[in-house]
N, C-alpha and C. Protein backbone atom coordinates (compact mmCIF):
# COMPACT_ATOMS: atom_id res chain seq x y z
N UNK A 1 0.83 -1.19 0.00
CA UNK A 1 0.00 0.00 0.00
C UNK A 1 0.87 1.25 0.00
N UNK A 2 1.81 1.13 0.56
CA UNK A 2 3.14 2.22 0.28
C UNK A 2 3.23 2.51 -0.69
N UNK A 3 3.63 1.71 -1.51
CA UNK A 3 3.98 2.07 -2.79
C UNK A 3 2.70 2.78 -3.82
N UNK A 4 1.90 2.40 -3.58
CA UNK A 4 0.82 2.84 -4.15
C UNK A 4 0.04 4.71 -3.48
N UNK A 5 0.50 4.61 -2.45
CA UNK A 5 0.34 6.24 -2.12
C UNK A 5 1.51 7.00 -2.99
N UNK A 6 2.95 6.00 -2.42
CA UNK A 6 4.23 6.89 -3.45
C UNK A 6 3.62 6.94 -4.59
N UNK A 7 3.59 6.19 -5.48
CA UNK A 7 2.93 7.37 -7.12
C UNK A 7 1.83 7.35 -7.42
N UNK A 8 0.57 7.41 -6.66
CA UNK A 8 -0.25 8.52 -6.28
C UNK A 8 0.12 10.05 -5.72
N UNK A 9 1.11 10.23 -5.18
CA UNK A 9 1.77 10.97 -4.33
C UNK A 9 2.33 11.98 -5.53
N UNK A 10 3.37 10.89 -6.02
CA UNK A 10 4.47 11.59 -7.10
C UNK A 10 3.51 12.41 -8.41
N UNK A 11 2.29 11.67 -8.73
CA UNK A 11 1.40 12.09 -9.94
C UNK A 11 0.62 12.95 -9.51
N UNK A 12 0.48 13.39 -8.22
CA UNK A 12 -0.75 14.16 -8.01
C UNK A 12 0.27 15.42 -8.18
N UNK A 13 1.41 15.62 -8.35
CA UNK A 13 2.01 16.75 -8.36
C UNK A 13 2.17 17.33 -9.93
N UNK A 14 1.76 18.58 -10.04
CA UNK A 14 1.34 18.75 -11.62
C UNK A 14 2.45 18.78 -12.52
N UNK A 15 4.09 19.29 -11.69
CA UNK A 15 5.08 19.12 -12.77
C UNK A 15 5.53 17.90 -12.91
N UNK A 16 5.48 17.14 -11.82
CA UNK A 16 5.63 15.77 -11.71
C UNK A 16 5.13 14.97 -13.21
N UNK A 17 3.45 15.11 -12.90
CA UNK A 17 2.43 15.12 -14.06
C UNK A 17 2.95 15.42 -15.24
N UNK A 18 3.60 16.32 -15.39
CA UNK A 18 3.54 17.10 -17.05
C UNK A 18 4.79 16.39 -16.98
N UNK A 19 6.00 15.75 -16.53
CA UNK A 19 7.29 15.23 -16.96
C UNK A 19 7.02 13.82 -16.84
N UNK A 20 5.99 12.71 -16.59
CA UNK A 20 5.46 11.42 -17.14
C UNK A 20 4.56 11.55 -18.25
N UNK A 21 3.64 13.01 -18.69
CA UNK A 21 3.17 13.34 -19.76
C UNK A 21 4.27 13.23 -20.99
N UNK A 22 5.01 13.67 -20.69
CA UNK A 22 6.29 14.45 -22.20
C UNK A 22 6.85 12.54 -22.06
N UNK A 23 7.55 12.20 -20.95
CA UNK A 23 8.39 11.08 -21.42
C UNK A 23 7.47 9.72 -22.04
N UNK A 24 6.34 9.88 -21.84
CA UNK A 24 5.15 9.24 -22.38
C UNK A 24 5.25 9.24 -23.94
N UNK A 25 5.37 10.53 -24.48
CA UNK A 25 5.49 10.63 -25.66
C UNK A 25 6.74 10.23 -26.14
N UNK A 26 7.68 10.59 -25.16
CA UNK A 26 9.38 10.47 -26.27
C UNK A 26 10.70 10.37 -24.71
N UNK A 27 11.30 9.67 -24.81
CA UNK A 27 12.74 9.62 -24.01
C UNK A 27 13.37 10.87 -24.13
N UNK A 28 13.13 11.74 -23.16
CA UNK A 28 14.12 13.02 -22.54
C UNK A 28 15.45 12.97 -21.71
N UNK A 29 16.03 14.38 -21.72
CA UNK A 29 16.83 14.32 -20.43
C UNK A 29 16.76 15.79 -20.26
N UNK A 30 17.13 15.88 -19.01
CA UNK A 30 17.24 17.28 -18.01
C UNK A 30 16.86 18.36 -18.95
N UNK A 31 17.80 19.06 -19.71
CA UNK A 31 17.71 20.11 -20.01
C UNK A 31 16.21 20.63 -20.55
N UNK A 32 16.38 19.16 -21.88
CA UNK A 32 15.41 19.49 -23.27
C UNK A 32 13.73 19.62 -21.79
N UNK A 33 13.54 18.74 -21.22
CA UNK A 33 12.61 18.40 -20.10
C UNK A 33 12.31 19.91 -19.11
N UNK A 34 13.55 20.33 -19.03
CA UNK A 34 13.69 22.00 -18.73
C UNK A 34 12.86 23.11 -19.46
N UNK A 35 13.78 23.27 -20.43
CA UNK A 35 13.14 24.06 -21.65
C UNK A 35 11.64 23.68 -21.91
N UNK A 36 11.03 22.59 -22.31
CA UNK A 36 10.04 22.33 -22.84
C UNK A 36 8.85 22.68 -21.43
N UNK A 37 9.15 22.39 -19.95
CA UNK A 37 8.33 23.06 -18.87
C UNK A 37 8.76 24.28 -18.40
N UNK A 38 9.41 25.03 -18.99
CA UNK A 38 9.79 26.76 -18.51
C UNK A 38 10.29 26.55 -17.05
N UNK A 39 11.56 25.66 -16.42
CA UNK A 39 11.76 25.06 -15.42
C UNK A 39 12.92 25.42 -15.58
N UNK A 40 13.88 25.24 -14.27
CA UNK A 40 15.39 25.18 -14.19
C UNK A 40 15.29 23.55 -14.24
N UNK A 41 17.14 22.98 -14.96
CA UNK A 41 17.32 22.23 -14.81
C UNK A 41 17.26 21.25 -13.51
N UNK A 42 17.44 22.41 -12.26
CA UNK A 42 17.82 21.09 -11.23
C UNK A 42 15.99 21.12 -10.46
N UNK A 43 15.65 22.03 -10.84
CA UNK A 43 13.57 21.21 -10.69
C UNK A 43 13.56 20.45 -11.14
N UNK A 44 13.84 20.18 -12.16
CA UNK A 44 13.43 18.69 -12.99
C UNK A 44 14.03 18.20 -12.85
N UNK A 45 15.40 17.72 -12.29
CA UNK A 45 15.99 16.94 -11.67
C UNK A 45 15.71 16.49 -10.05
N UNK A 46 15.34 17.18 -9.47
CA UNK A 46 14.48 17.04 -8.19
C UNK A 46 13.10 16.05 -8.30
N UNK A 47 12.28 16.48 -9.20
CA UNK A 47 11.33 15.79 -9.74
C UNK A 47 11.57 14.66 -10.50
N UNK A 48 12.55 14.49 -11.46
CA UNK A 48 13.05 12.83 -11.69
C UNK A 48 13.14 12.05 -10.27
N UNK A 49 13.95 12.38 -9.28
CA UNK A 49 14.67 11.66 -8.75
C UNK A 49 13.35 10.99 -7.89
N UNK A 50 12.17 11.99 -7.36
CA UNK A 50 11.20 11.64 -7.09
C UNK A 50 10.71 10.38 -7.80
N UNK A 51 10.28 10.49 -9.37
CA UNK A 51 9.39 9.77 -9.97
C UNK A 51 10.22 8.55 -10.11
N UNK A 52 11.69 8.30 -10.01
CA UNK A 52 12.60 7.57 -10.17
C UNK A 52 12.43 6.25 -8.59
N UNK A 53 12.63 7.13 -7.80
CA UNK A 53 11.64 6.63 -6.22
C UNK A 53 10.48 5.51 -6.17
N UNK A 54 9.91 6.28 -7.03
CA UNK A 54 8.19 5.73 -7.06
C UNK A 54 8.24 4.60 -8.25
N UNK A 55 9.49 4.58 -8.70
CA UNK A 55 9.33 3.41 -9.92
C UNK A 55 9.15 4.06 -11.31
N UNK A 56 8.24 5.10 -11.72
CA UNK A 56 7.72 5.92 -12.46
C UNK A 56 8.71 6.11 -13.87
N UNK A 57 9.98 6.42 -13.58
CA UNK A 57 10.43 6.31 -14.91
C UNK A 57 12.53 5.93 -14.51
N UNK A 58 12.67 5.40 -15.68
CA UNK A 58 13.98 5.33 -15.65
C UNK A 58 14.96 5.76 -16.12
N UNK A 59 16.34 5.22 -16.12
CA UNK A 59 17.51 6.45 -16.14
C UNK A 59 18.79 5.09 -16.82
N UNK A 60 19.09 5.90 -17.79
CA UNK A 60 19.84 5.17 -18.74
C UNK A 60 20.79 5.97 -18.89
N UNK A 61 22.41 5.66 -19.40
CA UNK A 61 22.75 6.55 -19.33
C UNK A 61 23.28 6.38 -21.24
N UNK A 62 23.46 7.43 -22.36
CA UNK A 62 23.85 7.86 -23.65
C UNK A 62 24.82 8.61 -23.83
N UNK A 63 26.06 8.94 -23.95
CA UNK A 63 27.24 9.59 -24.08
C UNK A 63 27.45 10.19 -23.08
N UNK A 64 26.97 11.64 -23.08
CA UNK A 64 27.37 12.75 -22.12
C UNK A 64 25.56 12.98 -21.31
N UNK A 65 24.50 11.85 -21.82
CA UNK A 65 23.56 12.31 -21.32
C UNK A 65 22.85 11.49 -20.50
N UNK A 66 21.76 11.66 -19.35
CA UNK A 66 21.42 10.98 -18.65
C UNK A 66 20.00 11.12 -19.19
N UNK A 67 19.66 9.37 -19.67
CA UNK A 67 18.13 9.90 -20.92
C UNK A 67 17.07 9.35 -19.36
N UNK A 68 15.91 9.78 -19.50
CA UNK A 68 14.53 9.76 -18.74
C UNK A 68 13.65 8.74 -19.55
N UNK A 69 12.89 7.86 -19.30
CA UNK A 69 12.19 7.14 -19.87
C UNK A 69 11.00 6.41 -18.51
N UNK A 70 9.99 6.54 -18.80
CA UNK A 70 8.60 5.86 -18.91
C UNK A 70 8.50 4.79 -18.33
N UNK A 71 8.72 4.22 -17.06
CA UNK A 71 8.26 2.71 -16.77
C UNK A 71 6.80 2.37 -16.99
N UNK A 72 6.35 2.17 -18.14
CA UNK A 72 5.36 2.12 -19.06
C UNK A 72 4.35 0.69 -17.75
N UNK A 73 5.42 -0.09 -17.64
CA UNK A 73 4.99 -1.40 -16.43
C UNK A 73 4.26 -0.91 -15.61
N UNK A 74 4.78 0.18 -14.70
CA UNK A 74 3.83 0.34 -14.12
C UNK A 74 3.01 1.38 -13.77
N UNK A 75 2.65 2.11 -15.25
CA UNK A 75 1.60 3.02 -15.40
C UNK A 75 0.21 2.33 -15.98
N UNK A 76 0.87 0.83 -16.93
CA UNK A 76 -0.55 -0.09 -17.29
C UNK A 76 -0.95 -0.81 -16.63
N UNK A 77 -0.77 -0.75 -15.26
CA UNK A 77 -1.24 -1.50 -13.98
C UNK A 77 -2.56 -0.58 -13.80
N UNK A 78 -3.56 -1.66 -13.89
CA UNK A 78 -4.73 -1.03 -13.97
C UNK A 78 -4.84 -0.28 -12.43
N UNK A 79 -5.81 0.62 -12.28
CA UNK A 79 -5.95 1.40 -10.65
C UNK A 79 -6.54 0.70 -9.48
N UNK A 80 -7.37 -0.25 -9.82
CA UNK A 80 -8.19 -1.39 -9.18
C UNK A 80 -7.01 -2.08 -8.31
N UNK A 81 -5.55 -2.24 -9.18
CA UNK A 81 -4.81 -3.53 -8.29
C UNK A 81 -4.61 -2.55 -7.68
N UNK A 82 -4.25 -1.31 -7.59
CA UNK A 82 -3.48 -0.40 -6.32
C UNK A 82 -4.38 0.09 -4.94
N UNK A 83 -5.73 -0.15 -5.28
CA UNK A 83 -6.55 0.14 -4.49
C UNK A 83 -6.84 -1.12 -3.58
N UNK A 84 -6.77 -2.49 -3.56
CA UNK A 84 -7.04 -3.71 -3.33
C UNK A 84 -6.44 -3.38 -1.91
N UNK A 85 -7.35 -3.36 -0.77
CA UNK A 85 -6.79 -2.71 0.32
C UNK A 85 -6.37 -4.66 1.34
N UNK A 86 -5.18 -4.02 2.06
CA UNK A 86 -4.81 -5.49 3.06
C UNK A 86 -5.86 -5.92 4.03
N UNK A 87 -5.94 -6.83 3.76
CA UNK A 87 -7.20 -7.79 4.43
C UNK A 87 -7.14 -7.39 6.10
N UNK A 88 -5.83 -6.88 6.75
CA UNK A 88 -5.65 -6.57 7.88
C UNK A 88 -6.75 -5.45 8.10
N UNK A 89 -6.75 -4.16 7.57
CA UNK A 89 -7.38 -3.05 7.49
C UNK A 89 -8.74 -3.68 7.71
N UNK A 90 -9.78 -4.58 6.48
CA UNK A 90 -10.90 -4.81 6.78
C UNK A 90 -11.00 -5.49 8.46
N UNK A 91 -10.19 -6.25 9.15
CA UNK A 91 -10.83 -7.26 9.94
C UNK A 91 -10.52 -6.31 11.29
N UNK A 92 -11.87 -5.96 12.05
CA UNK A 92 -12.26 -5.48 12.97
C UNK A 92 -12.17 -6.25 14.13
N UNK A 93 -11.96 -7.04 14.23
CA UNK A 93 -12.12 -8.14 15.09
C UNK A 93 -11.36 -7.41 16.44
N UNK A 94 -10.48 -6.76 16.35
CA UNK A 94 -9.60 -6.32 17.26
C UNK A 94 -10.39 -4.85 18.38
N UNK A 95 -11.28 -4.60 17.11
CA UNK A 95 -12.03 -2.92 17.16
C UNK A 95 -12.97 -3.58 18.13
N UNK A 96 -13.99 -5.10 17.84
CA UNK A 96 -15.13 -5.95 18.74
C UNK A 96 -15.12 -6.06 20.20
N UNK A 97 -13.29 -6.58 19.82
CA UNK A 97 -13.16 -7.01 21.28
C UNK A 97 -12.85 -5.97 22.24
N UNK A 98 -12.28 -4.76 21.76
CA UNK A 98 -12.19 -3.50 22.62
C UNK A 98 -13.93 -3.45 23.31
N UNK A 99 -14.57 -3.40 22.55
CA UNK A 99 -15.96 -3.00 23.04
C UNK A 99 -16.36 -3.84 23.65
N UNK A 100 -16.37 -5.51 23.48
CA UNK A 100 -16.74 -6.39 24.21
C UNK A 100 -15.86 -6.23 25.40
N UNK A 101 -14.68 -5.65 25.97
CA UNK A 101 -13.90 -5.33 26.66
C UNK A 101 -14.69 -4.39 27.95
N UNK A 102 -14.68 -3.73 27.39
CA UNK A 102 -15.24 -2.58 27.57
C UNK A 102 -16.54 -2.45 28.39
N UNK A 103 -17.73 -2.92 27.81
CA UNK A 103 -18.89 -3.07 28.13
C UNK A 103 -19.84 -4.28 28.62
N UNK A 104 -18.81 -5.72 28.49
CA UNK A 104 -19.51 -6.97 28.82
C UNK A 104 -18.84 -7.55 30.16
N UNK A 105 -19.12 -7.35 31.43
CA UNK A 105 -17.89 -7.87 32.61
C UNK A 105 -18.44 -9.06 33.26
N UNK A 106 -18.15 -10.20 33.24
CA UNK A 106 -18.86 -11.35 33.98
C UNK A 106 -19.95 -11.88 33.23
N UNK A 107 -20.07 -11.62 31.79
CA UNK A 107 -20.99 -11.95 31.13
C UNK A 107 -22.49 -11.01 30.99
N UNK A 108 -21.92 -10.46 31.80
CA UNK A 108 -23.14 -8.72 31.72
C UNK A 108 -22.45 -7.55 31.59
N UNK A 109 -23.65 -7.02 30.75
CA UNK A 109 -23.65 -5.45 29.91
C UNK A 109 -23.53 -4.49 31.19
N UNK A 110 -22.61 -4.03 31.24
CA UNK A 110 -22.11 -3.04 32.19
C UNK A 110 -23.14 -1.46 32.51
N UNK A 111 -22.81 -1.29 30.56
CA UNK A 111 -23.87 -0.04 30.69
C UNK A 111 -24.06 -0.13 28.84
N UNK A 112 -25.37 0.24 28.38
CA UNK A 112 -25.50 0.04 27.12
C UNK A 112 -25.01 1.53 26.57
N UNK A 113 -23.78 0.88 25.36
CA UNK A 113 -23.31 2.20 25.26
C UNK A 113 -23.92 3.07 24.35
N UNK A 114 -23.72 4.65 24.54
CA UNK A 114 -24.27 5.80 23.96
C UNK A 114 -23.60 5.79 22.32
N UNK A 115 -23.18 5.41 21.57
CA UNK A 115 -22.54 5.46 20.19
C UNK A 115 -23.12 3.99 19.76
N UNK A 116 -23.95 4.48 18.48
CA UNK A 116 -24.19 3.46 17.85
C UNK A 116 -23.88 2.44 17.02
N UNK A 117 -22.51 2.61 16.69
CA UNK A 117 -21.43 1.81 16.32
C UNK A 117 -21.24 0.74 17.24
N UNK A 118 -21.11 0.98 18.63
CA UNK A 118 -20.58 0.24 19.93
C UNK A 118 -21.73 -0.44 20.00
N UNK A 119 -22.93 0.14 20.02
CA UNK A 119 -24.30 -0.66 20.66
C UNK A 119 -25.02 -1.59 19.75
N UNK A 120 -24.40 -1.12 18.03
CA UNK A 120 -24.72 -2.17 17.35
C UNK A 120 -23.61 -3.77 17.21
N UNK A 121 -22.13 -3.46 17.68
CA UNK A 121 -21.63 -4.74 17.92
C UNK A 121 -21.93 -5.48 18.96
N UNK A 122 -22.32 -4.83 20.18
CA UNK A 122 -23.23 -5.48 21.55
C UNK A 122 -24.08 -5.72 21.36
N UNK A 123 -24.91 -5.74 20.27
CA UNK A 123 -26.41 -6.32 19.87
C UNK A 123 -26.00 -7.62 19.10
N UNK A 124 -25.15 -7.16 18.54
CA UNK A 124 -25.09 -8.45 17.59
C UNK A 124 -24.57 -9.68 18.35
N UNK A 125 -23.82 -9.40 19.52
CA UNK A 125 -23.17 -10.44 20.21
C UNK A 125 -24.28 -11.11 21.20
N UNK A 126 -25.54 -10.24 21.71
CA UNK A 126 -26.19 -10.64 22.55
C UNK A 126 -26.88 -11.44 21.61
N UNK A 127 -27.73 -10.99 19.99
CA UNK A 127 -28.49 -12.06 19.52
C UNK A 127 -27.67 -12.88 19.12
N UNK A 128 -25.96 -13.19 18.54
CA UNK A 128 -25.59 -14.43 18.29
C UNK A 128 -25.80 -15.52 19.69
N UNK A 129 -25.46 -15.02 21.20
CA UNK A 129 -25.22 -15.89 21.91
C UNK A 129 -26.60 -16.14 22.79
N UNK A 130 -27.72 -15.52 22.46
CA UNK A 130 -28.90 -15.59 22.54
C UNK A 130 -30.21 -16.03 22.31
N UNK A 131 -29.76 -16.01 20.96
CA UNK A 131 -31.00 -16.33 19.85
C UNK A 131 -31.07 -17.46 18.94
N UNK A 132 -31.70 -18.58 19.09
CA UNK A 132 -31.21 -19.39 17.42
C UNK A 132 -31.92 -19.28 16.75
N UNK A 133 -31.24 -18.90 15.45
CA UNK A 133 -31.88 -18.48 14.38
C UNK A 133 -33.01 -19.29 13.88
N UNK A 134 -33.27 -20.40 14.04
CA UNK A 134 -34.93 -20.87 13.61
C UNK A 134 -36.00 -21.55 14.43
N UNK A 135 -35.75 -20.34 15.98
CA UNK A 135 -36.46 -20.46 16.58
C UNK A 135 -37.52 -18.95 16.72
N UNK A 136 -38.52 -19.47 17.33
CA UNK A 136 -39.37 -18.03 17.68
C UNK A 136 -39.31 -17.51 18.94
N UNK A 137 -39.74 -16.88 19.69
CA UNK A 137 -39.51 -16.48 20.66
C UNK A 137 -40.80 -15.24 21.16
N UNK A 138 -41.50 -15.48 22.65
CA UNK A 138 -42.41 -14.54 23.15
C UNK A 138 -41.42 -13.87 23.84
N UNK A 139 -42.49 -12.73 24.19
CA UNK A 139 -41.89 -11.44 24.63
C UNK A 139 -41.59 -11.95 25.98
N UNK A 140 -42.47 -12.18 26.78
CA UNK A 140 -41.69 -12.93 27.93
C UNK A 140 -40.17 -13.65 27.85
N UNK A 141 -39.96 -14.39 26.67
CA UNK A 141 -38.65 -15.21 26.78
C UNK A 141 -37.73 -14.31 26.19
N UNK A 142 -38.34 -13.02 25.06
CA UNK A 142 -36.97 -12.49 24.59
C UNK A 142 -36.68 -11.36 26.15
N UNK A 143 -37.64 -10.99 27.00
CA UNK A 143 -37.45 -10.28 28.46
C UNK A 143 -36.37 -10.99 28.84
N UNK A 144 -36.63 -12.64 29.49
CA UNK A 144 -36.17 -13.26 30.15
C UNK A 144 -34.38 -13.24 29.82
N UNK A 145 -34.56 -13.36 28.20
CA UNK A 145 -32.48 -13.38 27.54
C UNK A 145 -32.40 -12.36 27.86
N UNK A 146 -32.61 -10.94 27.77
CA UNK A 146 -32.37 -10.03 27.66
C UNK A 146 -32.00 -9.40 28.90
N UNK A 147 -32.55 -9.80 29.73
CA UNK A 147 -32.08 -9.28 31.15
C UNK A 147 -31.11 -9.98 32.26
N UNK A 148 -30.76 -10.87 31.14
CA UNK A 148 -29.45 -11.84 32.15
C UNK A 148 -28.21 -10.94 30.94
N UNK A 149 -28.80 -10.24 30.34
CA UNK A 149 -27.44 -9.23 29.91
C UNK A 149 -27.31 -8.19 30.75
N UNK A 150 -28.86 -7.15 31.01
CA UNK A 150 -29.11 -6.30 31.38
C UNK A 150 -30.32 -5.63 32.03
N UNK A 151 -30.11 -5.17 33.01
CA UNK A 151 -31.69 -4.49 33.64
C UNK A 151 -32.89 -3.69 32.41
N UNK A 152 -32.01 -3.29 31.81
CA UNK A 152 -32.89 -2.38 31.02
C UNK A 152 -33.07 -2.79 29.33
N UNK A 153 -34.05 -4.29 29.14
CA UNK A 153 -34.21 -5.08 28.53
C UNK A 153 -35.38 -4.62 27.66
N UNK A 154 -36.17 -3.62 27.78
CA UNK A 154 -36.96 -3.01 27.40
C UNK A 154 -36.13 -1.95 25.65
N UNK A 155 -34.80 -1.37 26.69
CA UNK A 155 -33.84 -0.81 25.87
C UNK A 155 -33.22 -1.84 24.65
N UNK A 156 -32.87 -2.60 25.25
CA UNK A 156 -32.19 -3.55 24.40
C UNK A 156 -33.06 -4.28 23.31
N UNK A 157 -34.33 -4.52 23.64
CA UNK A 157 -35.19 -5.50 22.54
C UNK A 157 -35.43 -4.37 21.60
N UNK A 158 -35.95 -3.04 22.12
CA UNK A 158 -36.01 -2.18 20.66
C UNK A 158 -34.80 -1.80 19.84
N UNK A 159 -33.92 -1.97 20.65
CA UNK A 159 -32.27 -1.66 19.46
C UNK A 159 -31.84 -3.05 19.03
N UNK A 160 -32.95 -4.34 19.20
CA UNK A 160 -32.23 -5.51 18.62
C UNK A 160 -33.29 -5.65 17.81
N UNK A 161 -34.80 -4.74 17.60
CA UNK A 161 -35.47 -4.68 16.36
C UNK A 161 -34.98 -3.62 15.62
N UNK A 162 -34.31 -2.49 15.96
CA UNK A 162 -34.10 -1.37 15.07
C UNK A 162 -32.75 -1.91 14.17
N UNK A 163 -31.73 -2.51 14.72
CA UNK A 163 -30.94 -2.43 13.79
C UNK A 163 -30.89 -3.72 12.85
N UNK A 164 -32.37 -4.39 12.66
CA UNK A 164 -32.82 -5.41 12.12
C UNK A 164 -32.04 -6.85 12.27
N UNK A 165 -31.97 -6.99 13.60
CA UNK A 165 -31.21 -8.44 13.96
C UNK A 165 -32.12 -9.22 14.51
N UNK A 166 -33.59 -9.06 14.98
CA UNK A 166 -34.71 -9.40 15.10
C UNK A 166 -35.88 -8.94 14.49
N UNK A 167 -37.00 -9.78 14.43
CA UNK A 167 -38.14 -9.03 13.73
C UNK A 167 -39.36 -9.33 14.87
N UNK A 168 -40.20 -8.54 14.75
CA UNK A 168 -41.34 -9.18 15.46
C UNK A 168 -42.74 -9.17 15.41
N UNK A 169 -43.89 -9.71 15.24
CA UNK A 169 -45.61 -9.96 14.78
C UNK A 169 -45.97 -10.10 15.87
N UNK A 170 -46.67 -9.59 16.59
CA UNK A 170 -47.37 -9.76 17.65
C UNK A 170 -47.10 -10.26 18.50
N UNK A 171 -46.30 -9.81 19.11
CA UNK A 171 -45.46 -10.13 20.61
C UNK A 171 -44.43 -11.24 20.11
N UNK A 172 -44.54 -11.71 18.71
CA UNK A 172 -43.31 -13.03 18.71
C UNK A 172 -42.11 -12.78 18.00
N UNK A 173 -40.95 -13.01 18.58
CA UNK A 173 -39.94 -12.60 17.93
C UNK A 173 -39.17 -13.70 17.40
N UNK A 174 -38.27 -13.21 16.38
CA UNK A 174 -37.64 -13.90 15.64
C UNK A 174 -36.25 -13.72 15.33
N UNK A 175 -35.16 -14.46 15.14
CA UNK A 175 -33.97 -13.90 14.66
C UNK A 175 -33.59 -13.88 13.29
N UNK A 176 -32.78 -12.38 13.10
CA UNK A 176 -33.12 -12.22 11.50
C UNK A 176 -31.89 -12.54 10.90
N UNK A 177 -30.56 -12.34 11.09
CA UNK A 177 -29.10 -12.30 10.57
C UNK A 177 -28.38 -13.27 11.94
């Protein structure tokens, strides 16, 4: 993912930009790369050495000249592979257990928390270890689970219908996910 901010990084810069534009078209070096962006030579040498960094283009050397060229490789890398984020980033698992940390002590809900981010992973943990999914359930029995989490079970059954992890028809409930 480093590498992929570096030339994002290096391209979002517009002279940067306009000197993978020109070597796109044709193999430069310093000066002509100068002249042609109304630049001093050692800007554009500052800015090679950058894009040189990032992979972006390469450096050959021709008599007395140091030519610039196009790593063409990896500008046809489509944008999709650079975005393909590390599976680490998605898995929360670490973010759960802070909250299950946090708010579950001895197997009871401490205090139901005020952020609904937090109160929807504490819902989900009470209907996984609560509920089986192809059973039904009266209001009396979803009371009865609900308050060996917490006193205020009244709270909890409407935030375990609101964030649709239960459903319910006339006093009978059900588990939905």
């Amino acid at each position: 993912m480093k590498d992929a901010v570096n030339l994002f990084k290096c391209l979002g810069d517009p002279t940067r930009f306009a000197i993978v534009s020109l070597l796109c078209r044709s193999d430069s070096y310093v000066e002509l790369l100068a002249e042609k962006l109304s630049l001093t030579p050692g800007t554009i040498s500052h800015h090679l050495k950058k894009l040189e960094e990032a992979g972006l283009v390469r450096c050959s050397r021709a008599q007395f000249y140091m030519i610039y060229s196009v790593n063409r490789e990896k500008l046809e890398v489509p944008i999709m592979d650079y975005l393909v984020v590390d599976d680490a980033l998605d898995d929360d698992t670490a973010y759960r257990q802070k909250v299950y940390d946090s708010f579950i002590v001895g197997g009871r809900l401490v205090s139901i928390p005020s952020q609904r981010k937090k109160r929807e992973i504490i819902c989900r943990r009470i209907v996984e270890e609560g509920f089986l999914p192809e059973r039904t359930y009266t209001e009396p029995e979803v009371n009865e689970i609900l308050t060996a989490w917490h006193a205020d079970y009244c709270s909890l059954r409407r935030e375990l219908i609101a964030f649709g992890l239960m459903e319910r028809d006339h006093e009978i409930y059900w588990r939905v996910k």
